[in-house]
Protein backbone atom coordinates (compact mmCIF):
# COMPACT_ATOMS: atom_id res chain seq x y z
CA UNK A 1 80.14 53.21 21.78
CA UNK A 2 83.22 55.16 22.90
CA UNK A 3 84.68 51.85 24.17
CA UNK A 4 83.53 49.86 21.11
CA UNK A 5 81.15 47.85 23.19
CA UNK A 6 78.14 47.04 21.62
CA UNK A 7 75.75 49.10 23.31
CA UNK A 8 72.22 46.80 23.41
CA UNK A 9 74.38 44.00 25.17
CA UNK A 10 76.26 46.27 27.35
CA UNK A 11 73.14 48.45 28.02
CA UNK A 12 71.10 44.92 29.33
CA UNK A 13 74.24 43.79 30.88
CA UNK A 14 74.66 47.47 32.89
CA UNK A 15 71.27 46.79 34.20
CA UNK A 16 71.04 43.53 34.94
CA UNK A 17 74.82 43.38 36.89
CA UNK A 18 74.37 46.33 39.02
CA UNK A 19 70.56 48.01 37.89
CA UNK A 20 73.18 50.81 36.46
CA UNK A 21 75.23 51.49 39.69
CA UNK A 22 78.64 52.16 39.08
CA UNK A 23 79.80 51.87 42.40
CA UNK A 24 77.83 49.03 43.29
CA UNK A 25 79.65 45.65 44.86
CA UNK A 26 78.02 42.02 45.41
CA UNK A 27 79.49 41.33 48.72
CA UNK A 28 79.59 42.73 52.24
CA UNK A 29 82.27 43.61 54.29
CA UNK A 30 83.10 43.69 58.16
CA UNK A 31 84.82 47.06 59.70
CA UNK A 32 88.29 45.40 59.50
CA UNK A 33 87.57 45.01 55.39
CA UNK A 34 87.15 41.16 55.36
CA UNK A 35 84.00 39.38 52.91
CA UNK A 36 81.31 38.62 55.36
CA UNK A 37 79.56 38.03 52.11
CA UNK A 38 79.11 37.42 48.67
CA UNK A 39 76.38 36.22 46.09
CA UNK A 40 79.38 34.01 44.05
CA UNK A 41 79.98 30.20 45.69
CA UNK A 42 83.27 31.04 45.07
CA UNK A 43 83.96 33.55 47.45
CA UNK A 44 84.71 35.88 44.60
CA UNK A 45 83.28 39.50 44.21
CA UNK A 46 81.90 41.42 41.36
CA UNK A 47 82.49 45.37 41.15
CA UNK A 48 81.01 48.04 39.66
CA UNK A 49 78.94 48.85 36.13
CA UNK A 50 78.99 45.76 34.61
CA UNK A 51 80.49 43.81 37.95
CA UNK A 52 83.79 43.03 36.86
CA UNK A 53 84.87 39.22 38.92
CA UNK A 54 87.81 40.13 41.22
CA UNK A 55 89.33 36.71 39.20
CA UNK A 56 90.40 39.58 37.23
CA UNK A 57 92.94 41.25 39.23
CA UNK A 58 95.75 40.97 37.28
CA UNK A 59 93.80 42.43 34.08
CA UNK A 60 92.52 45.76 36.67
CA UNK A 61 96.23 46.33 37.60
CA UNK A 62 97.32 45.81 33.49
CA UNK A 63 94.82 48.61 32.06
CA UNK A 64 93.79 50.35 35.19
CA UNK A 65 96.88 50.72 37.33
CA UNK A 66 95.40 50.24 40.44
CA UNK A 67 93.32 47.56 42.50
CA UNK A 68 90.45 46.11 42.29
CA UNK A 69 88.87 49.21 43.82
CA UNK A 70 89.87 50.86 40.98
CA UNK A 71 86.59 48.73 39.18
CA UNK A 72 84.40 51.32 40.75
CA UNK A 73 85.90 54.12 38.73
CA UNK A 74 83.28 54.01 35.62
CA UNK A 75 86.62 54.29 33.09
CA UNK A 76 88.22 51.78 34.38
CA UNK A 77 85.29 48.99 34.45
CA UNK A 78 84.32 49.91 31.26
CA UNK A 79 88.32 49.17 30.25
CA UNK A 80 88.12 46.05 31.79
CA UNK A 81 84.71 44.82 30.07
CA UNK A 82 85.83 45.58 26.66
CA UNK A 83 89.30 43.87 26.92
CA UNK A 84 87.06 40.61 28.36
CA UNK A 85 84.51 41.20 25.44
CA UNK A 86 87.53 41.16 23.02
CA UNK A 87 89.07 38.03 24.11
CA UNK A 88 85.83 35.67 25.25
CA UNK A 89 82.95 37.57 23.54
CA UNK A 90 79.73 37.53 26.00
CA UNK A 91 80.86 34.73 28.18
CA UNK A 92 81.94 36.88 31.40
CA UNK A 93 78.29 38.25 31.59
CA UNK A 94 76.45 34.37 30.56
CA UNK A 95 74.25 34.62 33.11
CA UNK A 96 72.41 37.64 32.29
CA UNK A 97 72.94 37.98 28.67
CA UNK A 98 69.33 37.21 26.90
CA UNK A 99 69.63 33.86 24.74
């Protein structure tokens, strides 16, 4: 509510993106930092709560000074998920979101 998200979606969203883990990441890494892997065909990763794409870099730096490490900071996801709710609605989060 605080971020004027609405809660049911965001709640089911929470839980189906990360099962409520705010630090939680969809991709592995190697010990020199590079993606060994990732669920997205893309190559693309998803970060934290309500795992924000990494397509989103520019918006992370915008609201949450910082990179996209900075998704794994519960203020700053939840930043970045309203300002993509505001502009596109549900869409980010089709996948998951109940019809």
């Amino acid at each position: 509510r605080k971020y004027g998200l609405p809660v049911k979606d965001f709640s089911y969203i929470a839980y189906r993106e990360s099962r409520c883990r705010i630090k939680a990441i969809n991709a592995r890494f190697d010990k020199h930092g590079n993606v060994t892997w990732t669920l997205n065909k893309n190559g693309s990763i998803d970060r934290g709560l309500f795992q924000i794409n990494s397509v989103h870099k520019d918006t992370v730096r915008k609201l949450c000074k910082g990179d996209l490490d900075t998704l794994l900071h519960l203020d700053c996801n939840m930043k970045v998920a309203k300002y993509l709710y505001d502009r596109y609605g549900l869409v980010p989060w089709k996948m998951v979101v109940k019809p």
